[in-house]
C-alpha atoms as a PDB file:
ATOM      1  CA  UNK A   1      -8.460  29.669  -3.984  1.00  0.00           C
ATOM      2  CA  UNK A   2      -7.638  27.905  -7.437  1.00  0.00           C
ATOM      3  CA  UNK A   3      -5.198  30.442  -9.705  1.00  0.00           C
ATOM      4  CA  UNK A   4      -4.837  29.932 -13.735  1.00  0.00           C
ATOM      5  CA  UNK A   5      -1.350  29.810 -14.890  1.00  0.00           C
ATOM      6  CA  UNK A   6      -0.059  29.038 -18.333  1.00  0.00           C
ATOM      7  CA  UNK A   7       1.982  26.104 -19.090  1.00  0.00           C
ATOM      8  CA  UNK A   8       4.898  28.524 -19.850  1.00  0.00           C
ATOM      9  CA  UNK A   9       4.504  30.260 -16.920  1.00  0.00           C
ATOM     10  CA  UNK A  10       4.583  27.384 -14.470  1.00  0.00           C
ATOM     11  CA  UNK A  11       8.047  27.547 -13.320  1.00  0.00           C
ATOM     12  CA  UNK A  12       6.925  30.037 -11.225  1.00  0.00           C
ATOM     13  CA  UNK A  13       4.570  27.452  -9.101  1.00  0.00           C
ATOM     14  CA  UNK A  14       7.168  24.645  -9.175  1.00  0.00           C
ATOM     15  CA  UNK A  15       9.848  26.796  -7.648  1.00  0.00           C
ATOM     16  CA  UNK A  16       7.930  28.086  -4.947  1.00  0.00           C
ATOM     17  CA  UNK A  17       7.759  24.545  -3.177  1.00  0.00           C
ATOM     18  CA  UNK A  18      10.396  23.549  -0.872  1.00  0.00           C
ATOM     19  CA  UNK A  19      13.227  20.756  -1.909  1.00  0.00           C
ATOM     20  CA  UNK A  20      13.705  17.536  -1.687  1.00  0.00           C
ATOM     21  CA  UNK A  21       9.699  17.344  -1.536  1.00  0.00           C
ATOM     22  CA  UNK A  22       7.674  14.018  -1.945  1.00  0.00           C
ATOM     23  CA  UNK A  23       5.331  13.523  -4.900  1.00  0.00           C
ATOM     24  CA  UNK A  24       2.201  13.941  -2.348  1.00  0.00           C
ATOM     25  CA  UNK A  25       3.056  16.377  -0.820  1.00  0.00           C
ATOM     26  CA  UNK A  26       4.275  18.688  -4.033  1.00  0.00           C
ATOM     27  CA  UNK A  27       0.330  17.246  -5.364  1.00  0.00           C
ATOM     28  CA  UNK A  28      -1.651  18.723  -2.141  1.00  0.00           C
ATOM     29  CA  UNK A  29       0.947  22.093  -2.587  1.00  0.00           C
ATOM     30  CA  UNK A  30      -0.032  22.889  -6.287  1.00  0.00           C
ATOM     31  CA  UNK A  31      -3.652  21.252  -6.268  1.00  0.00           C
ATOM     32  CA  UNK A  32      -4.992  24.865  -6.301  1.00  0.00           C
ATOM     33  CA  UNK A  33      -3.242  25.534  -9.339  1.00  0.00           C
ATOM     34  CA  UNK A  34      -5.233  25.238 -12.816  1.00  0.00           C
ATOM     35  CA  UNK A  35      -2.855  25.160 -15.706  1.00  0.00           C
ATOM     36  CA  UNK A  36      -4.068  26.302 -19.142  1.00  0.00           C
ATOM     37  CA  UNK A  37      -2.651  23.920 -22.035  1.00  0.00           C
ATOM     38  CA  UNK A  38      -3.146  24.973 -25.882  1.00  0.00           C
ATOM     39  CA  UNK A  39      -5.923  22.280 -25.709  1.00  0.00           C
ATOM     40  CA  UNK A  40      -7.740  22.782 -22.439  1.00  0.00           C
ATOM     41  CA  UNK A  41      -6.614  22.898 -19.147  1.00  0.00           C
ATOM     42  CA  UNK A  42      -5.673  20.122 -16.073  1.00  0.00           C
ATOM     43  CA  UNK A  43      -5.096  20.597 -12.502  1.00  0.00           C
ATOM     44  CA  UNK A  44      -1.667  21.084 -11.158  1.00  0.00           C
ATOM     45  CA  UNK A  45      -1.537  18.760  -8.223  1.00  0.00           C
ATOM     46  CA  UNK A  46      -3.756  15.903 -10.381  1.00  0.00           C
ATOM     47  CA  UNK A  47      -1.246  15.797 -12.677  1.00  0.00           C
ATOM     48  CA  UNK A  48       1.798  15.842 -10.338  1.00  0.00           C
ATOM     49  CA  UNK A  49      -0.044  13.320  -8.566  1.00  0.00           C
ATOM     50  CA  UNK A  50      -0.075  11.211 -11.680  1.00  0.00           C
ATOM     51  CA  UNK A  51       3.776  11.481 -12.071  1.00  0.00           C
ATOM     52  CA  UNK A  52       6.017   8.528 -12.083  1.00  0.00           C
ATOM     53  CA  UNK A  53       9.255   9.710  -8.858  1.00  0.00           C
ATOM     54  CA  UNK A  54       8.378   9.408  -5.520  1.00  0.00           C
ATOM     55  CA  UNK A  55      10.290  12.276  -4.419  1.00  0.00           C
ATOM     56  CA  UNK A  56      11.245  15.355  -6.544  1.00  0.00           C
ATOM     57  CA  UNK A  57      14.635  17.317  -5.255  1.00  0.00           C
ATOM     58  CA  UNK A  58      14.771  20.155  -7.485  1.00  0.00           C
ATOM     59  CA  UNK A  59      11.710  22.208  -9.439  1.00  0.00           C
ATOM     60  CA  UNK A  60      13.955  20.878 -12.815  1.00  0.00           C
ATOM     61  CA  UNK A  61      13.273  17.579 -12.642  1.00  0.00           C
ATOM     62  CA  UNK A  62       9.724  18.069 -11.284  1.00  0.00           C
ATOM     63  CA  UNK A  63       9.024  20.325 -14.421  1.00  0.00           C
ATOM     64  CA  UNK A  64      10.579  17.908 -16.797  1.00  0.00           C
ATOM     65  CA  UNK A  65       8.548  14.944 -15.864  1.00  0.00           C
ATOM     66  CA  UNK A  66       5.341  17.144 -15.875  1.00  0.00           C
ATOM     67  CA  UNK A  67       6.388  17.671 -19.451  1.00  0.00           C
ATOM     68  CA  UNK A  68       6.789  14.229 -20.295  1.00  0.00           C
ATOM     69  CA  UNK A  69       3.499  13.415 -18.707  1.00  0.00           C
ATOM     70  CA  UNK A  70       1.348  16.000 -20.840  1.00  0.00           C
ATOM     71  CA  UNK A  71       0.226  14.401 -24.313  1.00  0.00           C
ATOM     72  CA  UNK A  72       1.450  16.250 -27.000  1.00  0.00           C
ATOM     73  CA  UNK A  73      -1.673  18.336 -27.806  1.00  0.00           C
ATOM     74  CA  UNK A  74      -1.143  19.926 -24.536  1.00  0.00           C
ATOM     75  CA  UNK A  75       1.521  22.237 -25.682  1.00  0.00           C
ATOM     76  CA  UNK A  76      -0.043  23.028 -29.107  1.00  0.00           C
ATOM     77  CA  UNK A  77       0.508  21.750 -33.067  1.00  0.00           C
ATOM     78  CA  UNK A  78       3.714  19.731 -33.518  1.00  0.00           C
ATOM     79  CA  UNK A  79       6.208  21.866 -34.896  1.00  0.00           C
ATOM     80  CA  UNK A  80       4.834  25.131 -33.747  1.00  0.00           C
ATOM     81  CA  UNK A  81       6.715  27.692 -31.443  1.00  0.00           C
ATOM     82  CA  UNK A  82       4.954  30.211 -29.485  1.00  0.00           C
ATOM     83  CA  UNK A  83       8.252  32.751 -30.116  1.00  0.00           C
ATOM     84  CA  UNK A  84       7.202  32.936 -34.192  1.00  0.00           C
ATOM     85  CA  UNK A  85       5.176  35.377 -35.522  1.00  0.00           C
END
């Protein structure tokens, strides 16, 4: 069963998986998981999958490299917070 999450609300899905866990395995875990970027949308596990550590020990540092992995029309217009308005 695939589930939709927003980028800010993927925490959620990272810390769910067990620690230290290898890049594979945390790929196959969230590969169900369809996150929905402010230009589209990519699947969870592909993109863990296309992430650079072998092994992640904490959902931090798995969550920070998924950030520096997204291009940066993936979180919306430089410049731009979601808190304004």
């Amino acid at each position: 069963m695939t589930r939709e999450v927003k980028l800010s609300r993927v925490d959620d899905e990272l810390e769910a998986l067990s620690y230290p866990i290898p890049r594979d395995d945390a790929a196959v875990e969230l590969d169900g998981v369809t996150v929905l970027l402010a230009d589209g949308e990519v699947n969870l596990g592909e993109l863990v999958s296309e992430t650079d550590s072998d092994t992640y020990r904490s959902a931090e540092g798995l969550k920070t490299e998924l950030h520096n992995s997204l291009p940066r029309e993936a979180v919306g217009e430089p410049y731009q917070s979601e808190g304004e308005g």
